[in-house]
C-alpha atoms as a PDB file:
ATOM      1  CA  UNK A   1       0.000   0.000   0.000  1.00  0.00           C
ATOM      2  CA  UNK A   2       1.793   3.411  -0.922  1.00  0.00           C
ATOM      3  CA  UNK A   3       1.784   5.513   2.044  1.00  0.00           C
ATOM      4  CA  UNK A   4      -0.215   9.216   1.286  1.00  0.00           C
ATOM      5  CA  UNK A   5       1.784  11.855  -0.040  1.00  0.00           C
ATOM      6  CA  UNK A   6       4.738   9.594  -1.260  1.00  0.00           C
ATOM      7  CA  UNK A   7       6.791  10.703  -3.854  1.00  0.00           C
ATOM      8  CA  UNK A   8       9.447   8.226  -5.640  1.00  0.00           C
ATOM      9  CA  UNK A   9      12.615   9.709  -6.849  1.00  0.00           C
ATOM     10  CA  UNK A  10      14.228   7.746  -9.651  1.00  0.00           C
ATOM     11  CA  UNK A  11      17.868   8.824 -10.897  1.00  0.00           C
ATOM     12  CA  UNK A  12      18.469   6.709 -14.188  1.00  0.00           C
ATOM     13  CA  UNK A  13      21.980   7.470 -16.030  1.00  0.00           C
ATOM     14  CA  UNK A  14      22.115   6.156 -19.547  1.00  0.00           C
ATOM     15  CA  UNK A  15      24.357   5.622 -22.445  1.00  0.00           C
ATOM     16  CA  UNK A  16      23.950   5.982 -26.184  1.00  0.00           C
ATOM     17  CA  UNK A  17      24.637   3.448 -28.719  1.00  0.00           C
ATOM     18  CA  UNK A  18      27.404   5.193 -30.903  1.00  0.00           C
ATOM     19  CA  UNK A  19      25.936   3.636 -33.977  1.00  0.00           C
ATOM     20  CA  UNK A  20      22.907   5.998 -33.629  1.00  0.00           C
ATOM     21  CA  UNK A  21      25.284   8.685 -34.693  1.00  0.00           C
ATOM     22  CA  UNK A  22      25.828   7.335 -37.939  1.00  0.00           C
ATOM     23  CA  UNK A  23      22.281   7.001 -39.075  1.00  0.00           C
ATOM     24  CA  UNK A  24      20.795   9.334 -41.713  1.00  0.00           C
ATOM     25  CA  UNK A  25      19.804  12.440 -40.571  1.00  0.00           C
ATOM     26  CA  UNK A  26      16.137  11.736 -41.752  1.00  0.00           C
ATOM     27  CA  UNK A  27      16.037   8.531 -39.411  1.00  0.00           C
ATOM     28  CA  UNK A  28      17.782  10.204 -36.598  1.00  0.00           C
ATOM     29  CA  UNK A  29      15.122  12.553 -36.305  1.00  0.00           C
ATOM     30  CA  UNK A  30      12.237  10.779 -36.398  1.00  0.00           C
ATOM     31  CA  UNK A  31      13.585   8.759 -33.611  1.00  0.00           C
ATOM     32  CA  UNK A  32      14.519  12.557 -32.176  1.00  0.00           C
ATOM     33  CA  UNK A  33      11.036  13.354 -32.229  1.00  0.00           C
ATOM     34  CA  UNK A  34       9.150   9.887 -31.254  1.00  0.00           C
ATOM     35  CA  UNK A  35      11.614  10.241 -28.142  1.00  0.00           C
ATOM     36  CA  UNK A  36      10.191  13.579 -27.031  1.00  0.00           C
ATOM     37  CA  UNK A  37       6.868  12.309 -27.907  1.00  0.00           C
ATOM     38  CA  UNK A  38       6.992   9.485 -25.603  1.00  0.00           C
ATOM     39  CA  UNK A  39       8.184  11.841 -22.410  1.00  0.00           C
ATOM     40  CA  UNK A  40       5.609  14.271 -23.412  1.00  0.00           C
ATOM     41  CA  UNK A  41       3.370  11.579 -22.839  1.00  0.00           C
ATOM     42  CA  UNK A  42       5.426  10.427 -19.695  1.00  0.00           C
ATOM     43  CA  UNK A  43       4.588  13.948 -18.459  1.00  0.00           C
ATOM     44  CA  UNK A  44       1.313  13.642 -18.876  1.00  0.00           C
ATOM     45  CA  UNK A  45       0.492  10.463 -16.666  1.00  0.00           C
ATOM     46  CA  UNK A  46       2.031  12.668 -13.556  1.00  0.00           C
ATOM     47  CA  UNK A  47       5.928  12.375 -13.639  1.00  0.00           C
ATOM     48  CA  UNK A  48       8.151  14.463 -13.496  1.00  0.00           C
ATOM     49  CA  UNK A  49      10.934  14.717 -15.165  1.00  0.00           C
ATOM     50  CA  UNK A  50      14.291  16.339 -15.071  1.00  0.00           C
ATOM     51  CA  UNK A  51      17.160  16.204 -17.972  1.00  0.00           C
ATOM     52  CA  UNK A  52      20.779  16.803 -17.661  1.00  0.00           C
ATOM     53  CA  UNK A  53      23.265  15.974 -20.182  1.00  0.00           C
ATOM     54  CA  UNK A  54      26.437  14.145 -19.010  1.00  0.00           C
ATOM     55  CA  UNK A  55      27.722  13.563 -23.137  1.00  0.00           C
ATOM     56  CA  UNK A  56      31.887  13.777 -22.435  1.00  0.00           C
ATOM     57  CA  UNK A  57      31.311  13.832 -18.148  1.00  0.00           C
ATOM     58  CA  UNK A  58      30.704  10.405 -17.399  1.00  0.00           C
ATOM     59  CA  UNK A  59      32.168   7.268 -18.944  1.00  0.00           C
ATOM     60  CA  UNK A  60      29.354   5.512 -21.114  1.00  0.00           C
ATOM     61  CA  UNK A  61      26.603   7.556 -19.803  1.00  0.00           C
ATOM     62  CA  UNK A  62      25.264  10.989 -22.131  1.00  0.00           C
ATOM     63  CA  UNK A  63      22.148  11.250 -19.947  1.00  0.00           C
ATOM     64  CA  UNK A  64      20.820  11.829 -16.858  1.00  0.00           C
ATOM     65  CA  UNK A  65      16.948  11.545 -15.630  1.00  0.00           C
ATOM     66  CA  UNK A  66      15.825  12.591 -12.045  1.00  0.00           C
ATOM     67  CA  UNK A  67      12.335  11.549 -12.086  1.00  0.00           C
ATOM     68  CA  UNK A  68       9.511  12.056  -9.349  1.00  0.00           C
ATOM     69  CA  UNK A  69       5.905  10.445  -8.855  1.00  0.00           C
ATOM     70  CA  UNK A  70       3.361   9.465  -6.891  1.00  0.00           C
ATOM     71  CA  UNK A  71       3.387   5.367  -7.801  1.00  0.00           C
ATOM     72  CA  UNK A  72       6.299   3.683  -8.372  1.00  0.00           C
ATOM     73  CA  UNK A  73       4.694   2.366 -11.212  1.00  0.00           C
ATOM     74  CA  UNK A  74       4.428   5.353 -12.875  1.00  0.00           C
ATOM     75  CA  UNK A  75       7.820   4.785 -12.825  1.00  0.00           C
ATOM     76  CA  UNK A  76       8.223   1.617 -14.777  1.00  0.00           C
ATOM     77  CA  UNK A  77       5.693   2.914 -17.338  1.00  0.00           C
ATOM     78  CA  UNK A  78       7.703   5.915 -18.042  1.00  0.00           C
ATOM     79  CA  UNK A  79      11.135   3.546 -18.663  1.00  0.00           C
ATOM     80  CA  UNK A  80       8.994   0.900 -20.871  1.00  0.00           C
ATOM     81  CA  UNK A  81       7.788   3.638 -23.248  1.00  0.00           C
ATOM     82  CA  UNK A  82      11.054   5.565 -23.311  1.00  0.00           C
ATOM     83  CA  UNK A  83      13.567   1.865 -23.620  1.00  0.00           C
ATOM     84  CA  UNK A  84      10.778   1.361 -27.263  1.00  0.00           C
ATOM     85  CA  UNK A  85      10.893   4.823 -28.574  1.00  0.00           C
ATOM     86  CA  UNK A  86      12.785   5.863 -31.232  1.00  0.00           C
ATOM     87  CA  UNK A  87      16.066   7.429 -29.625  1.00  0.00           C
ATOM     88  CA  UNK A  88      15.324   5.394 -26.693  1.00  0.00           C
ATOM     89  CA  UNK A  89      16.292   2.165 -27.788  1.00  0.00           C
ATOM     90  CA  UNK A  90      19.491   3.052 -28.831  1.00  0.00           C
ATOM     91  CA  UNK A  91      19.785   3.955 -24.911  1.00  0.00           C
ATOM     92  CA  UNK A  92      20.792   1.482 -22.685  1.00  0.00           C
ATOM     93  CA  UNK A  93      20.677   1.695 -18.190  1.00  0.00           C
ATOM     94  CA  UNK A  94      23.951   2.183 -17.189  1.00  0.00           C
ATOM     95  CA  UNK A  95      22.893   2.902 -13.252  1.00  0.00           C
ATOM     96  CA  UNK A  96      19.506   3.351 -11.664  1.00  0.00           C
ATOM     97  CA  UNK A  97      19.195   4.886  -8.203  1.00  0.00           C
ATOM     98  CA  UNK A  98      15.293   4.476  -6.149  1.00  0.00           C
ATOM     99  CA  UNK A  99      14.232   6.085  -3.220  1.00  0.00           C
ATOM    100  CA  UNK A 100      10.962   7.863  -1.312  1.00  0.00           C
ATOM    101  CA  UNK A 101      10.869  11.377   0.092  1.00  0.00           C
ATOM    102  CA  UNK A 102       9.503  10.919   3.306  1.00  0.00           C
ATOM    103  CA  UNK A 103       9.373  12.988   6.205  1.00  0.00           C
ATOM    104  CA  UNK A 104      13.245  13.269   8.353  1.00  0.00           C
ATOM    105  CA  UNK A 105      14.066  11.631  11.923  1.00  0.00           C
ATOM    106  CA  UNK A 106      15.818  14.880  12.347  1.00  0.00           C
ATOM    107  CA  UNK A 107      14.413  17.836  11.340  1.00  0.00           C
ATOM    108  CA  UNK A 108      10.919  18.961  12.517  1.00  0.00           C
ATOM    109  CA  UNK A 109      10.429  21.144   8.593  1.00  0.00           C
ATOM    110  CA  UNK A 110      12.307  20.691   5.550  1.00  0.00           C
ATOM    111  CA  UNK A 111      13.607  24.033   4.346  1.00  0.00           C
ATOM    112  CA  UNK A 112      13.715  25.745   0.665  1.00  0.00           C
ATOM    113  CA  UNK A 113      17.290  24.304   0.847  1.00  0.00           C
ATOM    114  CA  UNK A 114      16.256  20.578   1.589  1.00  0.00           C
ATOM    115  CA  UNK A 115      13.626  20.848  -1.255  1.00  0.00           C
ATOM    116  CA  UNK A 116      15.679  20.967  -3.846  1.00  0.00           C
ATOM    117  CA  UNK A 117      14.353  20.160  -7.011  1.00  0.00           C
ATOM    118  CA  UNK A 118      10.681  19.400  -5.902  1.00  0.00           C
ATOM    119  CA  UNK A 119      10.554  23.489  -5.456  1.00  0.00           C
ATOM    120  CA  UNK A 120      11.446  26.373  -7.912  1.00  0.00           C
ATOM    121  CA  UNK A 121      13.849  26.793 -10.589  1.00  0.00           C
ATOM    122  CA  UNK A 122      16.034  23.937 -11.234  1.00  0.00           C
ATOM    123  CA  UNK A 123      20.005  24.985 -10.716  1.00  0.00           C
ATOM    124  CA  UNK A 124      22.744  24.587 -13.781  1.00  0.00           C
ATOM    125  CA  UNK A 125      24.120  20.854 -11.881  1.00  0.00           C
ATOM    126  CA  UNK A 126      22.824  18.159 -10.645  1.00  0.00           C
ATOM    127  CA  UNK A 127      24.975  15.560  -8.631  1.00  0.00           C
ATOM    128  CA  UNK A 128      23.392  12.291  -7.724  1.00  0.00           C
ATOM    129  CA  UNK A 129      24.837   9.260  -5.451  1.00  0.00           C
ATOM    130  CA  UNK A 130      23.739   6.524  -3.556  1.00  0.00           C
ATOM    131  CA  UNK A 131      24.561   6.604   0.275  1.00  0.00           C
ATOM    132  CA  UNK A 132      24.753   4.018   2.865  1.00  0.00           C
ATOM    133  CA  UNK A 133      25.784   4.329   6.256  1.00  0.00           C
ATOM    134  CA  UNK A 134      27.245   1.361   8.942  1.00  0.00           C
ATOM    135  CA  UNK A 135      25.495  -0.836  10.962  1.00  0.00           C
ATOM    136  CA  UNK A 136      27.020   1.052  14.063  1.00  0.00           C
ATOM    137  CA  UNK A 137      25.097   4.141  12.737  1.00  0.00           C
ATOM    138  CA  UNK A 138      22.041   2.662  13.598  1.00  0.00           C
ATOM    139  CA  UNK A 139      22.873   1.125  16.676  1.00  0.00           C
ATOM    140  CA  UNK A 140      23.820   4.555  18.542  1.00  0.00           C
ATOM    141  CA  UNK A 141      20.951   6.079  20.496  1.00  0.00           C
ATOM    142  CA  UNK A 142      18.240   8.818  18.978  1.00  0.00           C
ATOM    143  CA  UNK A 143      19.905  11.229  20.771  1.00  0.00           C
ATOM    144  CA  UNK A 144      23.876  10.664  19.312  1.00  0.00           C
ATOM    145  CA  UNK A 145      22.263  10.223  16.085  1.00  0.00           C
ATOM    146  CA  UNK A 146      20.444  13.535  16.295  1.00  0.00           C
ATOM    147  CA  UNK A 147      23.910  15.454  17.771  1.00  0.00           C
ATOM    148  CA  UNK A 148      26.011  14.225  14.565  1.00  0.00           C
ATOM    149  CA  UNK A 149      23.200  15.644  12.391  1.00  0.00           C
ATOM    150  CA  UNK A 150      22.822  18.827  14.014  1.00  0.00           C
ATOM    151  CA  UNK A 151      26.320  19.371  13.157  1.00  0.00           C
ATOM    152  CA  UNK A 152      26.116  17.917   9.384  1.00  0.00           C
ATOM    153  CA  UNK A 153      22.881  20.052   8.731  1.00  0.00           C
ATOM    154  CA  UNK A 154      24.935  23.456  10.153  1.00  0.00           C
ATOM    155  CA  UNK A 155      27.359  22.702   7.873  1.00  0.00           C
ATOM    156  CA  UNK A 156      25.312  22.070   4.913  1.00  0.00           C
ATOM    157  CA  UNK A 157      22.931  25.401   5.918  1.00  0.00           C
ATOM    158  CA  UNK A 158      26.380  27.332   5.821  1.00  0.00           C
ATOM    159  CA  UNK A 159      26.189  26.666   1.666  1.00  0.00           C
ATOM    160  CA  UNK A 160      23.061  27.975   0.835  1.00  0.00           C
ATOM    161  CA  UNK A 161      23.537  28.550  -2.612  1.00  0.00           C
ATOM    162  CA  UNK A 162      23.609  24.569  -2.467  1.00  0.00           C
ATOM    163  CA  UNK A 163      20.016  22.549  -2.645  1.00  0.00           C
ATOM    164  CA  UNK A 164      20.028  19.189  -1.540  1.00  0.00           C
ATOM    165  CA  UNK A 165      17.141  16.340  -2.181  1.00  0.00           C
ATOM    166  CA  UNK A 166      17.621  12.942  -0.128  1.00  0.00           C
ATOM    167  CA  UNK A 167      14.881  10.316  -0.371  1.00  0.00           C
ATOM    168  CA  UNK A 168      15.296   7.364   1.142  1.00  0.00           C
ATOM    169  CA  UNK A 169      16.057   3.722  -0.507  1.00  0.00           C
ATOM    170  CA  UNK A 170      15.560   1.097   2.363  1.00  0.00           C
ATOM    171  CA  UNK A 171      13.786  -1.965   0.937  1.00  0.00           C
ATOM    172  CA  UNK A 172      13.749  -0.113  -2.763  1.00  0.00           C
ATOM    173  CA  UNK A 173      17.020  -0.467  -3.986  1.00  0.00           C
ATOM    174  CA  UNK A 174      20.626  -1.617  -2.419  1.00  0.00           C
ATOM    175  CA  UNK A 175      21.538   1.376  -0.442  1.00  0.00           C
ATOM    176  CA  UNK A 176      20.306   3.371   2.147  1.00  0.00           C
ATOM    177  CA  UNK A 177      19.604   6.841   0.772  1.00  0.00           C
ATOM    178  CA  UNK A 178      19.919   8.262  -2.565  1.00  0.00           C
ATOM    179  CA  UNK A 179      21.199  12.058  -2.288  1.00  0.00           C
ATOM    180  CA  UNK A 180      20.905  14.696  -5.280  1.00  0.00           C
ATOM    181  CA  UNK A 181      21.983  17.662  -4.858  1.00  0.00           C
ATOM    182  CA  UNK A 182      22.034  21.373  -7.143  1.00  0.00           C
ATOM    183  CA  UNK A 183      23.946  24.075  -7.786  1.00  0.00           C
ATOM    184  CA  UNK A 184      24.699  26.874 -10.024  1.00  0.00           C
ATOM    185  CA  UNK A 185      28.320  26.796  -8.879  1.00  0.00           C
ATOM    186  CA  UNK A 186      30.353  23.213  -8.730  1.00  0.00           C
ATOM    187  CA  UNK A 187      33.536  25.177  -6.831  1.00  0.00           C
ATOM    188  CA  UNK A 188      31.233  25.996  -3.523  1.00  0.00           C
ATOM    189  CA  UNK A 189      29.623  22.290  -4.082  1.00  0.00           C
ATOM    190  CA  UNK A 190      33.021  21.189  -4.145  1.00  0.00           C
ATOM    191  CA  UNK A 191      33.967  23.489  -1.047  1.00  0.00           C
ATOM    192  CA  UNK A 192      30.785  21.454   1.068  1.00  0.00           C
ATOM    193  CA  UNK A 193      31.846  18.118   0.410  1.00  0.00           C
ATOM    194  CA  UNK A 194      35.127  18.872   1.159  1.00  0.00           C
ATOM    195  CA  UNK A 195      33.986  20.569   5.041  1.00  0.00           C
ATOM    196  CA  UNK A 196      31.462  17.307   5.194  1.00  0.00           C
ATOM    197  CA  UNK A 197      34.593  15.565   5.170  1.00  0.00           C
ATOM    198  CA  UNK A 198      36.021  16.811   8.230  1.00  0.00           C
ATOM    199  CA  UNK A 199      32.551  15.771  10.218  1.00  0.00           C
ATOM    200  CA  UNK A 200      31.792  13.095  12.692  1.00  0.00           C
ATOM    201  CA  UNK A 201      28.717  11.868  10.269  1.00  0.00           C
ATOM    202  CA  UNK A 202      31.849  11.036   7.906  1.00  0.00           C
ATOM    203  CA  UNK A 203      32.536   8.198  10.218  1.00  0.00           C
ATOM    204  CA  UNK A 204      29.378   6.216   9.415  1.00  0.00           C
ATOM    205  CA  UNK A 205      29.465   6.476   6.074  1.00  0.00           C
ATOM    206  CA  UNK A 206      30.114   2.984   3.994  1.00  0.00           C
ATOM    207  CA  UNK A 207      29.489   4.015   0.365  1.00  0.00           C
ATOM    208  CA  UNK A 208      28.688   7.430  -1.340  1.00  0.00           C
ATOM    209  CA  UNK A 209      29.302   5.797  -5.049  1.00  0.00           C
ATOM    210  CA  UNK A 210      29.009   6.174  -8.027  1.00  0.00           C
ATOM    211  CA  UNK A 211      28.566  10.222  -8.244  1.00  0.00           C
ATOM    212  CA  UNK A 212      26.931  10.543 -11.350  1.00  0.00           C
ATOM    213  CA  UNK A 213      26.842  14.807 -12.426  1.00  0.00           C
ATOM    214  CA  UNK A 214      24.849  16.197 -15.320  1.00  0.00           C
ATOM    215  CA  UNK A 215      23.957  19.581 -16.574  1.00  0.00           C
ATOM    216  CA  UNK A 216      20.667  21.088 -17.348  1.00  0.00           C
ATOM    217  CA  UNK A 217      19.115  20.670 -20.462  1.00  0.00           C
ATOM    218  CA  UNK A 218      15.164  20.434 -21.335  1.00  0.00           C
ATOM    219  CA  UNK A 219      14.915  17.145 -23.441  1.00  0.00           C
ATOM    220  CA  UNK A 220      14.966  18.800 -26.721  1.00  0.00           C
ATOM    221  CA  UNK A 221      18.356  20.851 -26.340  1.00  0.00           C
ATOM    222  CA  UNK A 222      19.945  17.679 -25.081  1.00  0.00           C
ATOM    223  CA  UNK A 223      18.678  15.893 -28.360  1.00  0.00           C
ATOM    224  CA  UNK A 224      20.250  19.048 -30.205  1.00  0.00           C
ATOM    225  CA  UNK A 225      23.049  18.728 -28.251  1.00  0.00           C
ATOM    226  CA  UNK A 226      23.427  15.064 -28.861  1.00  0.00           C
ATOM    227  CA  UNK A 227      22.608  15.592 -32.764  1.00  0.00           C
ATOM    228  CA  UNK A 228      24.625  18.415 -33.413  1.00  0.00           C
ATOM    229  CA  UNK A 229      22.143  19.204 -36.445  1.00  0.00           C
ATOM    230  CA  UNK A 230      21.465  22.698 -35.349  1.00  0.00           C
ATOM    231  CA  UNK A 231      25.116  23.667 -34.337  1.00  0.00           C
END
């Protein structure tokens, strides 16, 4: 039974067949535009979807998806009709992150900066990873739990310009979490991590990989970006 108000977060990287490149241009696109067809129609059933490019950023992968809705089926709908439509199956899954936004052990109301994406303007980068922490995490008491976090979150508050979205990925997929964060500027993103580092949370932490990092595009500009036809 999905709980009320549940929102699944799905962060799919994938990677295009280099062959597609070397199709006519008539061919490439029509499978250009039954692509954007099929998300238009994604859109329609309730998901959301985000679109960065990652083309030269990541090995194997040219795009990123962060996608939010209500059912996770929704979900698998939205990845059968992109996987058989046109441009899409030249794409293959080269990692798939799950989680659900639910409400936080540790904080009483999420702010504007824990919203991230699921309020206002998306920023220029996203960076997506899964997260697990140790079994000793969970062992330690509510109240050393909530003291490390205080001092993560005062950190992380420090960086404003930095949005952060964490939904959680027990029972859905093999880690804990899965953590995206946004940003106009990858230097101060860069400056966080690197003062996360130096925390006590650091110590519980088992696995914050793969980071996967894309940059904004609607659907269509990454498809011109991909095709090159109007550059």
């Amino acid at each position: 039974m999905t709980a009320e108000g549940s929102i699944f977060v799905q962060a799919v990287a994938l990677g295009l067949d280099p062959a597609w490149r070397r199709l006519p241009p008539a061919e490439r696109a029509a499978d250009a535009q039954a692509f954007l067809d099929a998300e238009d129609r994604t859109s329609a059933d309730g998901v959301r979807t985000l679109t960065y490019s990652s083309i030269g950023l990541e090995r194997g992968v040219d795009l990123l998806l962060l996608r939010l809705a209500p059912e996770l089926d929704l979900l698998e709908g939205a990845g059968a009709r992109l996987a058989r439509s046109g441009l899409g199956r030249w794409l293959s899954v080269r990692d798939s992150l799950l989680g659900r936004i639910a409400a936080s052990q540790y904080v009483t109301k999420a702010t504007d900066q824990e919203r991230s994406v699921l309020d206002g303007v998306p920023k220029r980068y996203l960076i997506v990873y899964p997260f697990t922490k140790s079994t000793d995490w969970y062992l330690l008491s509510r109240e050393a739990r909530q003291g490390v976090m205080n001092e993560h979150m005062r950190v992380g508050h420090g960086y404003p310009t930095v949005r952060q979205l964490l939904a959680y990925s027990f029972g859905l997929d093999d880690g804990d979490f899965l953590v995206a964060y946004d940003t106009d500027d990858l230097a101060v993103f860069g400056e966080l991590v690197r003062e996360l580092r130096g925390t006590e949370s650091r110590r519980s932490t088992v696995n914050d990989r793969p980071i996967l990092i894309g940059i904004r595009h609607d659907l269509a500009g990454f498809v011109d970006l991909l095709d090159g036809s109007s550059t």
